[in-house]
C-alpha atoms as a PDB file:
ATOM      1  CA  UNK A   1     172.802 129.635  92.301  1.00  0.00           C
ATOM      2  CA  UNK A   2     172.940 129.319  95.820  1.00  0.00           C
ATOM      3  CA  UNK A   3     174.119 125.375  97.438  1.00  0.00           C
ATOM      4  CA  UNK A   4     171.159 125.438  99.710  1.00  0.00           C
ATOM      5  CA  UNK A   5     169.080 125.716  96.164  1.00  0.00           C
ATOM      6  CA  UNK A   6     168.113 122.881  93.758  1.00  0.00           C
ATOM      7  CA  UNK A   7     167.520 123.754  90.195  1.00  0.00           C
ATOM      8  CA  UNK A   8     164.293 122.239  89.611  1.00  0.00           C
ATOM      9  CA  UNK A   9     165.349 121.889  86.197  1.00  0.00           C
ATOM     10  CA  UNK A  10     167.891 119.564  87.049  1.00  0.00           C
ATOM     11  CA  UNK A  11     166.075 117.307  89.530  1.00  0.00           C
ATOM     12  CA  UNK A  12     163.797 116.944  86.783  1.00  0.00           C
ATOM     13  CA  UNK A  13     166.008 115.529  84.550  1.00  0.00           C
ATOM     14  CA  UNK A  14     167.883 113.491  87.320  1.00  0.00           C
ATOM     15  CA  UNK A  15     164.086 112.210  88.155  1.00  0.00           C
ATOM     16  CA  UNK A  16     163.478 111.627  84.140  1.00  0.00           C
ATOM     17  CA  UNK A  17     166.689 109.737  83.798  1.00  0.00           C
ATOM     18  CA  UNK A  18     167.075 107.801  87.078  1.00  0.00           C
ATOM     19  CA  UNK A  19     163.346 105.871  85.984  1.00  0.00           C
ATOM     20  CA  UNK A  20     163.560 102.134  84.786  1.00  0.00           C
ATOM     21  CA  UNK A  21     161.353 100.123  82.870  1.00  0.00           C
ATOM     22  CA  UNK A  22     160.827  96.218  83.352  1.00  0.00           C
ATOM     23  CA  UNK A  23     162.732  95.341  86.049  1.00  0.00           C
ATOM     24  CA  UNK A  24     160.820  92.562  86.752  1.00  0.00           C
ATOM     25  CA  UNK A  25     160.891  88.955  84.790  1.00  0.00           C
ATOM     26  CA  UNK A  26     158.568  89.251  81.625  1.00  0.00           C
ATOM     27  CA  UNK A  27     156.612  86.780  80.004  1.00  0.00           C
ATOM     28  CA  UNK A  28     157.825  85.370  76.485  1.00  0.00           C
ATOM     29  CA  UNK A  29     155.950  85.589  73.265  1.00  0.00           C
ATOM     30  CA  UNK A  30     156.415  83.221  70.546  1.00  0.00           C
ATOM     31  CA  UNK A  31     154.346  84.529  67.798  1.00  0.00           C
ATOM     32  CA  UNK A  32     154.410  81.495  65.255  1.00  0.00           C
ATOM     33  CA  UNK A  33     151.915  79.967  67.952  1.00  0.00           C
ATOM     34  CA  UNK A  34     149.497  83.340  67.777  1.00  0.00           C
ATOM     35  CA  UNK A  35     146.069  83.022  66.707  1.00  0.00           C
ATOM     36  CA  UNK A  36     144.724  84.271  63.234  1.00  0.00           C
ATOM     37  CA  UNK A  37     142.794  86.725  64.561  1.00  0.00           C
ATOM     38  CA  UNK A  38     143.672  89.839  66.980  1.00  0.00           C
ATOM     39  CA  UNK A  39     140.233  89.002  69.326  1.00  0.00           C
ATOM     40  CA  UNK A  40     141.438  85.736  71.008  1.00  0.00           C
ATOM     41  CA  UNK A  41     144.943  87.170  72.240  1.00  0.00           C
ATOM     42  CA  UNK A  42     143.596  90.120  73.419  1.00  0.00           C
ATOM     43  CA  UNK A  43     141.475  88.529  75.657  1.00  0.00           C
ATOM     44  CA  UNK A  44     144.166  85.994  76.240  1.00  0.00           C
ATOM     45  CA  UNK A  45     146.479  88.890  77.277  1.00  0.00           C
ATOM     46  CA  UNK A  46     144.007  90.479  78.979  1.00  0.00           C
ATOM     47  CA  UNK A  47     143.408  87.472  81.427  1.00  0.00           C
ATOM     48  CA  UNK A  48     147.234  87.466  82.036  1.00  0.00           C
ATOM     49  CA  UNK A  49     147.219  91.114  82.662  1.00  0.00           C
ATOM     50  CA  UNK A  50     144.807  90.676  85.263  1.00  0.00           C
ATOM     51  CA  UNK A  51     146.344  87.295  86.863  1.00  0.00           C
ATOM     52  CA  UNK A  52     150.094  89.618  87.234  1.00  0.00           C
ATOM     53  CA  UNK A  53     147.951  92.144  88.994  1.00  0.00           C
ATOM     54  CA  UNK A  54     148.129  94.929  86.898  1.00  0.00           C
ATOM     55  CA  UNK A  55     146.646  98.031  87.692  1.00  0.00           C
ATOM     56  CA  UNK A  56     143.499  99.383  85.428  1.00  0.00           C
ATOM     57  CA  UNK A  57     144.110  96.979  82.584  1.00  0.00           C
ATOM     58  CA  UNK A  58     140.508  97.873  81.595  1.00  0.00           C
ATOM     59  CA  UNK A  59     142.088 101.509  81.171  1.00  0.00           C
ATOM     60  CA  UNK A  60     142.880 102.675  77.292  1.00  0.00           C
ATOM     61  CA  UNK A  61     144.242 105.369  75.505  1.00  0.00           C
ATOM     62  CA  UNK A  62     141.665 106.576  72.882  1.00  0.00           C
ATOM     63  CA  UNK A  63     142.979 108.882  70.122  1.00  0.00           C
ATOM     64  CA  UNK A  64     141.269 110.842  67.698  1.00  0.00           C
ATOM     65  CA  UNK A  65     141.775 114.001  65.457  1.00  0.00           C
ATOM     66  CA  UNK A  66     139.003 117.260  65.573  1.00  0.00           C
ATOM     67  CA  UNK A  67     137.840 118.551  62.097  1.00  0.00           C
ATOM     68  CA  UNK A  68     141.150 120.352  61.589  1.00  0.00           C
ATOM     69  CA  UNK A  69     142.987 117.324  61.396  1.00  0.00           C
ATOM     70  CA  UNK A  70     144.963 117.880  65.061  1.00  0.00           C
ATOM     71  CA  UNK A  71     144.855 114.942  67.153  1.00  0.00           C
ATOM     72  CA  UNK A  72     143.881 114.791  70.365  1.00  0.00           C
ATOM     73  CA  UNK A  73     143.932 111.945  73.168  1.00  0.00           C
ATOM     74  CA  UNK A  74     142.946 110.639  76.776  1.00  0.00           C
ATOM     75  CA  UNK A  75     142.368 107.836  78.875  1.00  0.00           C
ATOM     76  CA  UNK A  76     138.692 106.145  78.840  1.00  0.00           C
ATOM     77  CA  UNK A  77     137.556 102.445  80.209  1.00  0.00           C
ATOM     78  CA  UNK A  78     137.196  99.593  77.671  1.00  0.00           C
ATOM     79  CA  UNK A  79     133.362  98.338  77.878  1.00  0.00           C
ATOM     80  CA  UNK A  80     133.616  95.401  75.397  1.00  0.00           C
ATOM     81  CA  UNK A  81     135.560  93.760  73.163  1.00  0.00           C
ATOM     82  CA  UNK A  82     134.268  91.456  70.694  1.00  0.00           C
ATOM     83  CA  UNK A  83     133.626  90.575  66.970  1.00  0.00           C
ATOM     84  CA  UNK A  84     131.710  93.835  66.615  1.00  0.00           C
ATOM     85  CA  UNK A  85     134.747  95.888  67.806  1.00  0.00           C
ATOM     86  CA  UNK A  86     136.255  97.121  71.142  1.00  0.00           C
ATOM     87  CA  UNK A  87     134.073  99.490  72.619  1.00  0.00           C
ATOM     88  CA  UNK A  88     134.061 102.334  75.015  1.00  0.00           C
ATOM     89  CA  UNK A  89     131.653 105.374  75.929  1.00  0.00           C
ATOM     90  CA  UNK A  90     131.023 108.916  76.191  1.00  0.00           C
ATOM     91  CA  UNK A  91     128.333 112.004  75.541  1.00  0.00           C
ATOM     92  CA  UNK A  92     127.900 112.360  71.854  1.00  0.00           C
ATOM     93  CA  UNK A  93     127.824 116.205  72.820  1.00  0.00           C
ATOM     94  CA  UNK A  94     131.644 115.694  74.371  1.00  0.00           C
ATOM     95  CA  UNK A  95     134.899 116.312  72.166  1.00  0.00           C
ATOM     96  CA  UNK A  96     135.786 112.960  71.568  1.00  0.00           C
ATOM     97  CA  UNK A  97     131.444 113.010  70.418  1.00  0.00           C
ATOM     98  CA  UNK A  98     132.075 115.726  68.354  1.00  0.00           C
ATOM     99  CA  UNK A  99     135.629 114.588  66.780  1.00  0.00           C
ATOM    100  CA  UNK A 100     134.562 111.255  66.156  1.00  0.00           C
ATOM    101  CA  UNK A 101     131.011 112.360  64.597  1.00  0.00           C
ATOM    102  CA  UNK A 102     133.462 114.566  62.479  1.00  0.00           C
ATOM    103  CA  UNK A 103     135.911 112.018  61.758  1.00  0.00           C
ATOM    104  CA  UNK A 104     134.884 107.991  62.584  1.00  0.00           C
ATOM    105  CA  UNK A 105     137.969 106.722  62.846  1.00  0.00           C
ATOM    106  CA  UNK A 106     140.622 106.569  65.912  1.00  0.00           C
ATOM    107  CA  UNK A 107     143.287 104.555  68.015  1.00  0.00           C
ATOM    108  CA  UNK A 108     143.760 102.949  70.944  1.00  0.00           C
ATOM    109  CA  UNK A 109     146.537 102.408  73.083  1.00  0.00           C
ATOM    110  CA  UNK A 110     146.876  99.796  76.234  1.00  0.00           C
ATOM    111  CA  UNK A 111     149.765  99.574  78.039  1.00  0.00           C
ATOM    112  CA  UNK A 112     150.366  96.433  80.837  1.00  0.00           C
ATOM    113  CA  UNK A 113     154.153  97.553  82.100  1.00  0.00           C
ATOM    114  CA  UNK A 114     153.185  94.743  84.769  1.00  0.00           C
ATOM    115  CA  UNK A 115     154.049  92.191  81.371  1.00  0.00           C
ATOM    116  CA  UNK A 116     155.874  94.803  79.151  1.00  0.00           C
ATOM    117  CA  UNK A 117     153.423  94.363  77.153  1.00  0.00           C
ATOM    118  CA  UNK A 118     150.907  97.084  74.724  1.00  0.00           C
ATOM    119  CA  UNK A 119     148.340  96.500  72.580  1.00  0.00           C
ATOM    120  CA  UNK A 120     147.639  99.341  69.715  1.00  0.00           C
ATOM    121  CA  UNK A 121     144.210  99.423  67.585  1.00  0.00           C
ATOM    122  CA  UNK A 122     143.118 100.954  65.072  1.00  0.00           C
ATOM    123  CA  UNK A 123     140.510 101.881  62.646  1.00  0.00           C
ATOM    124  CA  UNK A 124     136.814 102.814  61.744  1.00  0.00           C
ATOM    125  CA  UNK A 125     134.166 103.650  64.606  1.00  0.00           C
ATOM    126  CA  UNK A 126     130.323 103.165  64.550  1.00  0.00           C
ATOM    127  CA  UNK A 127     127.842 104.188  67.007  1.00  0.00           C
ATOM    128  CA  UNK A 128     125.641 101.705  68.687  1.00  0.00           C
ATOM    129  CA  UNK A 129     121.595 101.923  68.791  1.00  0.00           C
ATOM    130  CA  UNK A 130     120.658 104.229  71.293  1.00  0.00           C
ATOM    131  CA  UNK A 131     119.040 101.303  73.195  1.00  0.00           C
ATOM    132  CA  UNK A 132     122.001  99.672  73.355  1.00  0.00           C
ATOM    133  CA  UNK A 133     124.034 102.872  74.504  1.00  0.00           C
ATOM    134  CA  UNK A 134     121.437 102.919  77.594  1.00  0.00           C
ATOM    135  CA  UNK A 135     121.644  99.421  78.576  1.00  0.00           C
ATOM    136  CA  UNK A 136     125.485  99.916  78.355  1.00  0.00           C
ATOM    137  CA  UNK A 137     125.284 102.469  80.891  1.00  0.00           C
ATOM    138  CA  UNK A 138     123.091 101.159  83.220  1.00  0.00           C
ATOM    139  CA  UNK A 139     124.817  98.275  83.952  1.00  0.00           C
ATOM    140  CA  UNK A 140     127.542  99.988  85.138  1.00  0.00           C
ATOM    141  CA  UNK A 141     128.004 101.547  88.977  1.00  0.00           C
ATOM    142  CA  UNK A 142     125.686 104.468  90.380  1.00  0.00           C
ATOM    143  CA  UNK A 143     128.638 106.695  89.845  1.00  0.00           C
ATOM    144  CA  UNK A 144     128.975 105.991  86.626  1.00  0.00           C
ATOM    145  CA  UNK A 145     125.370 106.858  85.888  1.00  0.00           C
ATOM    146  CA  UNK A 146     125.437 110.088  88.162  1.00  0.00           C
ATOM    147  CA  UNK A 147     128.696 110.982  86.321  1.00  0.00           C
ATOM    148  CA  UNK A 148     126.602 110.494  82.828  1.00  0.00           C
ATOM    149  CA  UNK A 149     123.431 112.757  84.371  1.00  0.00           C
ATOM    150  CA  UNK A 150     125.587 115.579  85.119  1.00  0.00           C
ATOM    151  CA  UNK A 151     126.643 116.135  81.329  1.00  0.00           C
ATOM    152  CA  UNK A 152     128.299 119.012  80.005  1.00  0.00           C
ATOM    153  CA  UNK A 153     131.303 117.155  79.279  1.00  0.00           C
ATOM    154  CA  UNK A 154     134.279 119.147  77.592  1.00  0.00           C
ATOM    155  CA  UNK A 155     132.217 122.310  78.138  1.00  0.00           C
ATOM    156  CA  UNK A 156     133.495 125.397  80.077  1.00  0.00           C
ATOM    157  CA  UNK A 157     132.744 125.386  83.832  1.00  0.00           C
ATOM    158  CA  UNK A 158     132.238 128.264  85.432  1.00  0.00           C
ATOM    159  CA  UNK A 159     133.219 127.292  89.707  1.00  0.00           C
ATOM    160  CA  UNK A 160     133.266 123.853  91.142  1.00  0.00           C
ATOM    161  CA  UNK A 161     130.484 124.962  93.249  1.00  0.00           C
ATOM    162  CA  UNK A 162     128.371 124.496  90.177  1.00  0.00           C
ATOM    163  CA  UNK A 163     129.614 120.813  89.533  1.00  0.00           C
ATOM    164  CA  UNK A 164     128.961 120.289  93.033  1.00  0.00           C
ATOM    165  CA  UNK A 165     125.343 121.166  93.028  1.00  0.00           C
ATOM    166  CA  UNK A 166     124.920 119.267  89.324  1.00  0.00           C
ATOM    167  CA  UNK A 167     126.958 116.548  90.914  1.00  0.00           C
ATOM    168  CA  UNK A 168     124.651 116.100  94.174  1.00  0.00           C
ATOM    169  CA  UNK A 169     121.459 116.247  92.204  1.00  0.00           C
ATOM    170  CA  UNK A 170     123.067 113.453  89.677  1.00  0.00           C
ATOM    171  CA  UNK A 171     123.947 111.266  92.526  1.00  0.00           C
ATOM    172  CA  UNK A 172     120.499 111.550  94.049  1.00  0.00           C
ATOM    173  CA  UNK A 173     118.640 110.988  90.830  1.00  0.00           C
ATOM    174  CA  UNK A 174     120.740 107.770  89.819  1.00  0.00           C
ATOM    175  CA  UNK A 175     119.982 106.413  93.281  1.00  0.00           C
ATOM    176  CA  UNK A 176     116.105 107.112  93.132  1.00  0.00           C
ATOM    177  CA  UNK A 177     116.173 105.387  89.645  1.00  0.00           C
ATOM    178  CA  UNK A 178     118.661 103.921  88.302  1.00  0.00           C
ATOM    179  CA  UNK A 179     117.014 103.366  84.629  1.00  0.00           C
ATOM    180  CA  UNK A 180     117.018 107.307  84.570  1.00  0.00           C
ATOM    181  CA  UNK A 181     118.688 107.508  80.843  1.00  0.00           C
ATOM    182  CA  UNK A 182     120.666 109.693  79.295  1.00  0.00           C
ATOM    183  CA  UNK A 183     120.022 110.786  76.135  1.00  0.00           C
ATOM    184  CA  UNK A 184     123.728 111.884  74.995  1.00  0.00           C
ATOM    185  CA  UNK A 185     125.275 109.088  76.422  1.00  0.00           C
ATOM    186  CA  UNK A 186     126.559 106.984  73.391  1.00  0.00           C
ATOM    187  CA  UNK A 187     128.440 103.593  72.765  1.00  0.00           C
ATOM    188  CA  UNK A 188     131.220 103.584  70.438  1.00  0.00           C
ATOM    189  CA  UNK A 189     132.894 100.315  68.311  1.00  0.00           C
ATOM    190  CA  UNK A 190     136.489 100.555  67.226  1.00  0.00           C
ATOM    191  CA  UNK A 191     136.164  97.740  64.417  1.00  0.00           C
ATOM    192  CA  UNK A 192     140.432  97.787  63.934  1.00  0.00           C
ATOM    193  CA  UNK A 193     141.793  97.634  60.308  1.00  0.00           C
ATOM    194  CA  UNK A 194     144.899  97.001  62.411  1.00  0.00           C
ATOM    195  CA  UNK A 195     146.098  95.346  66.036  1.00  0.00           C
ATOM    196  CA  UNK A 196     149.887  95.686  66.974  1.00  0.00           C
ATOM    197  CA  UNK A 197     150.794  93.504  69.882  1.00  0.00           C
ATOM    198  CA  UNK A 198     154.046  94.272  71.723  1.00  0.00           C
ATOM    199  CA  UNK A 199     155.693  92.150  73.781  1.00  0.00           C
ATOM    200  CA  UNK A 200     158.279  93.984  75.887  1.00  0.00           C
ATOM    201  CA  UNK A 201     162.493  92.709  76.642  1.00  0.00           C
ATOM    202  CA  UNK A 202     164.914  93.770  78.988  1.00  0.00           C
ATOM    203  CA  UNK A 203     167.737  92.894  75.929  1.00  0.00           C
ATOM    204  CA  UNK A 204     165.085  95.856  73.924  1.00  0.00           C
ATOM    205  CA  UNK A 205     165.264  92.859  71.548  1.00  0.00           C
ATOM    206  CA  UNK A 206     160.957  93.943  71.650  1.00  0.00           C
ATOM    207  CA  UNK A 207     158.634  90.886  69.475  1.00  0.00           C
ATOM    208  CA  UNK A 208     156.055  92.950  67.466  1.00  0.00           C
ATOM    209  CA  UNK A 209     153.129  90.801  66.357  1.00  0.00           C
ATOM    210  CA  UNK A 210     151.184  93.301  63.509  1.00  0.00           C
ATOM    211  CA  UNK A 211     147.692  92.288  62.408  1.00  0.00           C
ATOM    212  CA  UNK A 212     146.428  93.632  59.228  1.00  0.00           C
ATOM    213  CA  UNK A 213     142.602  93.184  57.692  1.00  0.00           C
ATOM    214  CA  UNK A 214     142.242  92.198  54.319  1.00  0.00           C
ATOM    215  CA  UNK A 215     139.944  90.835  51.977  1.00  0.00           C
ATOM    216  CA  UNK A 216     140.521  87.461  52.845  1.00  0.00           C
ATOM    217  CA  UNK A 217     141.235  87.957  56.005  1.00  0.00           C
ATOM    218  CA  UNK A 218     143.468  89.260  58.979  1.00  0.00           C
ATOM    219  CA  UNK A 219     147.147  89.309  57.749  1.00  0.00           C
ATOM    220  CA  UNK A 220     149.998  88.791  60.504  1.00  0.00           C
ATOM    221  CA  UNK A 221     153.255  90.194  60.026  1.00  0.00           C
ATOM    222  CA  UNK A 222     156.291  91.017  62.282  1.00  0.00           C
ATOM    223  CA  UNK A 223     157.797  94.481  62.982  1.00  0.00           C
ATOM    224  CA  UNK A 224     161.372  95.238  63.587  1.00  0.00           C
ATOM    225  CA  UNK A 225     161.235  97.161  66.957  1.00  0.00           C
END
């Protein structure tokens, strides 16, 4: 290969490898103080997350598998977390609709690398009352609710002059009224059977704080990292 040439393969790798993680001070986690439940340092964490200025933090990973058993996975907004479950949204008639209507149960991964820190769920999803699937939605933005008119989500599209056009009408209707519903649009719970919470260390000497549900109640447990 020619000097004046790079192998693209090898900047690659000389990108890949010349990345760092936490080079920043991160916060301590003594889990003997940690609540009983998962809930309260979530929202804890959460708080801090937000406080050290970290990007998205409302931004999750949400896994699930299709009927075949092959997972699949991609990014969606938290809407909620509380006793009933975290939640997040989508069209019933979407992918992640169709997989979870196939299979109710999933994951989701956060990831702060402002704190080092993730959070990983998991466990058993329920679909709220359509009612409160609407009311979900329109308390959100205009865009959100044009984004929800427009539909067809997962399915083939033929130009992007046709999500234009579907896209300007969406926009137009969600601003003439925005109780316009939506009829797919659909709120999902992740109740978790499980909540890992991982605090990050330079010295990879990483504190894993495991919840697990039980009978008689949440279960905490450390991992080895």
């Amino acid at each position: 290969m020619s000097a004046d040439h790079t192998d693209p393969s090898a900047e690659f790798v000389r990108l890949l490898r010349s990345q760092r993680v936490w080079d920043t001070e991160l916060p301590s986690f003594d889990p003997g103080a940690a609540p009983d439940e998962p809930l309260p340092l979530f929202e804890r964490w959460f708080a801090e997350a937000v406080a050290a200025g970290q990007t998205e933090p409302h931004t999750v990973s949400l896994a699930t598998v299709d009927a075949d058993g092959l997972p699949d996975v991609r990014t969606v907004m938290l809407h909620g977390a509380d006793p009933a479950g975290w939640s997040f949204a989508s069209h019933a008639t979407s992918r992640k609709g169709r997989q979870l209507a196939a299979r109710p149960y999933a994951a989701l991964g956060f990831y702060w690398p402002a704190q080092g820190r993730q959070i990983r769920l998991r466990g058993p999803v329920t679909v709220a009352p359509p009612e409160a699937s609407q009311a979900d939605l329109h308390a959100r933005s205009t865009g959100a609710l044009a984004a929800a008119l427009v539909g067809h989500q997962s399915e083939v599209l033929p130009s992007l002059k046709e999500l234009e056009q579907a896209s300007g009408a969406a926009w137009s209707q969600a601003q003439h009224d925005p109780t316009t519903p939506a009829p797919t649009w659909t709120l999902y719970h992740l109740r978790p059977d499980e909540a890992e919470f991982f605090q990050g260390s330079p010295s990879r000497q990483h504190v894993r704080l495991n919840y697990r549900r039980t009978d008689s109640g949440w279960l905490k447990e450390l991992l080895w990292p």
